[in-house]
Protein backbone atom coordinates (compact mmCIF):
# COMPACT_ATOMS: atom_id res chain seq x y z
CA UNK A 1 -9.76 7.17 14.44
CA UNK A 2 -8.65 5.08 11.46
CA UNK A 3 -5.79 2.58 10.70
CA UNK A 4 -2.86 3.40 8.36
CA UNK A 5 -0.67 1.38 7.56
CA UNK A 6 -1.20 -0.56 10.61
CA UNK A 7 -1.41 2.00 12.74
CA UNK A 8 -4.38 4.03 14.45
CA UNK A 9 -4.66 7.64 13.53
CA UNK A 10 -6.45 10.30 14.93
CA UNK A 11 -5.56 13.45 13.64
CA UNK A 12 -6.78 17.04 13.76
CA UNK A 13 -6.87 17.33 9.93
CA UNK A 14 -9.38 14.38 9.51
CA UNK A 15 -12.80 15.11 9.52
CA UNK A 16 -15.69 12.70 8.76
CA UNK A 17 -17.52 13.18 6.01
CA UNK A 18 -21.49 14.50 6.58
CA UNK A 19 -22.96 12.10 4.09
CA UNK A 20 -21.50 8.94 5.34
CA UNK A 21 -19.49 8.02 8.35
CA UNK A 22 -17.63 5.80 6.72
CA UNK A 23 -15.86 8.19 5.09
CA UNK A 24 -12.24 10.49 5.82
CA UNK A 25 -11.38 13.69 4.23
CA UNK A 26 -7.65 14.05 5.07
CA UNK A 27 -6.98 17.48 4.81
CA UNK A 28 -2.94 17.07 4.17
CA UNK A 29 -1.00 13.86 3.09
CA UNK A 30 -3.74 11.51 0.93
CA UNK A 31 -4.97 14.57 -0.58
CA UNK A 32 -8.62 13.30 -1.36
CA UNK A 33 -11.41 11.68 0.15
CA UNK A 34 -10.14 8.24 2.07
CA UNK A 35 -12.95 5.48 1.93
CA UNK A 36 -13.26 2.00 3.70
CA UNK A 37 -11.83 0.90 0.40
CA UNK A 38 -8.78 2.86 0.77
CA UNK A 39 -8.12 2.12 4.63
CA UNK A 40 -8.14 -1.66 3.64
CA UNK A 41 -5.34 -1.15 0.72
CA UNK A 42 -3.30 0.84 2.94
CA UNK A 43 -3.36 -1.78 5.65
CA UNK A 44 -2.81 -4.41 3.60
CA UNK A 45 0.12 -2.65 1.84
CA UNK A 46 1.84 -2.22 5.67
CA UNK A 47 1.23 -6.36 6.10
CA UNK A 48 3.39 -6.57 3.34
CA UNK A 49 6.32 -3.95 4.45
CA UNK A 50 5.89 -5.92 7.74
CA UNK A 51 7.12 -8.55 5.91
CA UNK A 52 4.03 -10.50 7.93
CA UNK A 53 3.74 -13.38 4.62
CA UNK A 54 0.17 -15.01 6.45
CA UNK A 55 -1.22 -11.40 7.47
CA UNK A 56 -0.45 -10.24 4.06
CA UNK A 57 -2.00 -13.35 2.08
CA UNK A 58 -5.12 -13.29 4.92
CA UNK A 59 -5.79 -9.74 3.72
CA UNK A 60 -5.29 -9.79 0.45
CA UNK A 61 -7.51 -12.96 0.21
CA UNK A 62 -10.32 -10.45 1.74
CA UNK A 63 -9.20 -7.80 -0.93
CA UNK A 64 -10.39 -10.79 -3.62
CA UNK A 65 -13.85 -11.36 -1.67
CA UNK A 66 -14.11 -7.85 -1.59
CA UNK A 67 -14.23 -7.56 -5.14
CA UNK A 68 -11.26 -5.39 -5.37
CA UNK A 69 -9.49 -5.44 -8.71
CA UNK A 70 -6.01 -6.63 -8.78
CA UNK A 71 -3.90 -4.73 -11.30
CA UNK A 72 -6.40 -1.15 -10.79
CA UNK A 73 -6.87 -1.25 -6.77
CA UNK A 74 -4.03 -3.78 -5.22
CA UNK A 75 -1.07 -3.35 -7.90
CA UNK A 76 -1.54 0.39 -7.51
CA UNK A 77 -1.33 0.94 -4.32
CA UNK A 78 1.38 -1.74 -3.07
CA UNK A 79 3.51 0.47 -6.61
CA UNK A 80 2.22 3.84 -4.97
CA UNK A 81 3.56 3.28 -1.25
CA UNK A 82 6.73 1.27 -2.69
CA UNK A 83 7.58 4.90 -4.85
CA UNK A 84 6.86 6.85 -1.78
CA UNK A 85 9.01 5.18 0.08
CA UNK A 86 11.81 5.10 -2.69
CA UNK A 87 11.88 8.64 -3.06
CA UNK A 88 12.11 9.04 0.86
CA UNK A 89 15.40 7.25 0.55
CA UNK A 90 16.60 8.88 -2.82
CA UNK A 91 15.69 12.78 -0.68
CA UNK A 92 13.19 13.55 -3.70
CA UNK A 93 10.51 14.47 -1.17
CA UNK A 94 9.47 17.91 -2.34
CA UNK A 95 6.58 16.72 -4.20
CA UNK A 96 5.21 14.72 -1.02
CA UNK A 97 2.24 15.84 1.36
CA UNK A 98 3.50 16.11 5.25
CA UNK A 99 1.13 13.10 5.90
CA UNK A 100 2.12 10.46 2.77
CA UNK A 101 5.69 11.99 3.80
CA UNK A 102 5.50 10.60 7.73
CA UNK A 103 3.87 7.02 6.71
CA UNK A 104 6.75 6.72 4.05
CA UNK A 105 9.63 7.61 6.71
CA UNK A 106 8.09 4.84 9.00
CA UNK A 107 7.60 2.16 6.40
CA UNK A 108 11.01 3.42 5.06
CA UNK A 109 12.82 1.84 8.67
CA UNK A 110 10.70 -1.88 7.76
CA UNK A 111 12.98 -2.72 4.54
CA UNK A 112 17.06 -2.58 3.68
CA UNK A 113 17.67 -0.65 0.79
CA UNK A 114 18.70 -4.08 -0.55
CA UNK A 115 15.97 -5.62 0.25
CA UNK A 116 13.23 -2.85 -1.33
CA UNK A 117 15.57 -2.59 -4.21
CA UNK A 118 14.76 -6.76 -4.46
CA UNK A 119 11.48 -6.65 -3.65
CA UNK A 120 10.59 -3.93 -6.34
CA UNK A 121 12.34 -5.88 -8.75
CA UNK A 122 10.27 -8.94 -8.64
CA UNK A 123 7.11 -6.83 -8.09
CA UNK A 124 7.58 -5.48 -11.19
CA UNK A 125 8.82 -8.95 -12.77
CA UNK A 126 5.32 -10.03 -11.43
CA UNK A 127 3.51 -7.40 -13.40
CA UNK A 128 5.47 -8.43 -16.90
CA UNK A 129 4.74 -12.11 -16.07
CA UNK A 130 1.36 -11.24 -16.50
CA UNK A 131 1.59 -9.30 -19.59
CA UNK A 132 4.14 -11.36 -21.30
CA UNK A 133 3.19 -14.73 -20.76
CA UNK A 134 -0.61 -14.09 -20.02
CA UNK A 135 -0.26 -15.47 -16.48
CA UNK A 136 -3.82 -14.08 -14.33
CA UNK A 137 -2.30 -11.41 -12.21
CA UNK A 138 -4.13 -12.43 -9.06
CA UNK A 139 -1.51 -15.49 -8.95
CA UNK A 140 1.37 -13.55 -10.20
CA UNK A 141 1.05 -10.89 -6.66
CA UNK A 142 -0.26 -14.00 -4.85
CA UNK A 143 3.24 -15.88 -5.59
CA UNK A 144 5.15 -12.36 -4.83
CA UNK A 145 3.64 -11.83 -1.37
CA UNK A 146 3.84 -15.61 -0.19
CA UNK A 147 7.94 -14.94 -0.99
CA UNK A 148 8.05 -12.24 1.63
CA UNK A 149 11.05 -12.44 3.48
């Protein structure tokens, strides 16, 4: 049993790896080998479409400490679950795995169209803030996730 996106899984499909227990291989959906690493993006990416702004800035402050990198680990995956959850709502799902397909329809219920459609927006803003005017991306998403709604 792991947590995804906030919520405990146990699933038929998972199996732990041999070499390390720490380790998922998820059979359909994620498509690869799900580490600790992995589990803690994906929950912290479902603090944010909770719209929870102290849960959200609590575990992304542990991402930091946790030496994860903020434009290769945290950008990517908040971008990779906000396009998964845009093409639920645009019906361009054939490309999706039954699993990433589910934990897009539920995150898809969190957010108004007009309020992912916002939210996106200044994401991406964020990420040309830092390239533009050389502003250190950790305070560019920091500022972003402490305007949650």
């Amino acid at each position: 049993m792991y947590t995804l996106f906030g919520e405990f899984v146990a699933d038929p499909e998972l199996e732990l790896d041999e070499k390390s227990s720490n380790v998922v291989t998820v059979k359909s959906g994620y498509g690869g080998v799900m580490t600790d690493r992995d589990k803690q993006l994906f929950a912290f990416a479902d603090t944010i479409f909770a719209s929870d702004r102290k849960s959200a800035w609590l575990a992304y402050q542990k991402l930091l400490t946790d030496g994860f990198g903020v434009e290769a680990d945290i950008h990517s995956k908040v971008w990779w679950v906000i396009k998964s959850v845009q093409a639920v709502r645009s019906g361009n799902v054939s490309d999706i795995k039954p699993f990433t397909l589910k934990k897009a329809q539920i995150t898809n219920t969190k957010w108004s169209g007009e309020l992912l459609h916002s939210r996106t927006i200044e994401f991406l803003e964020s990420i040309i803030e830092t390239r533009t005017l050389g502003t250190p991306s950790q305070y560019t998403l920091e500022k972003w996730i402490l305007t949650l709604p």
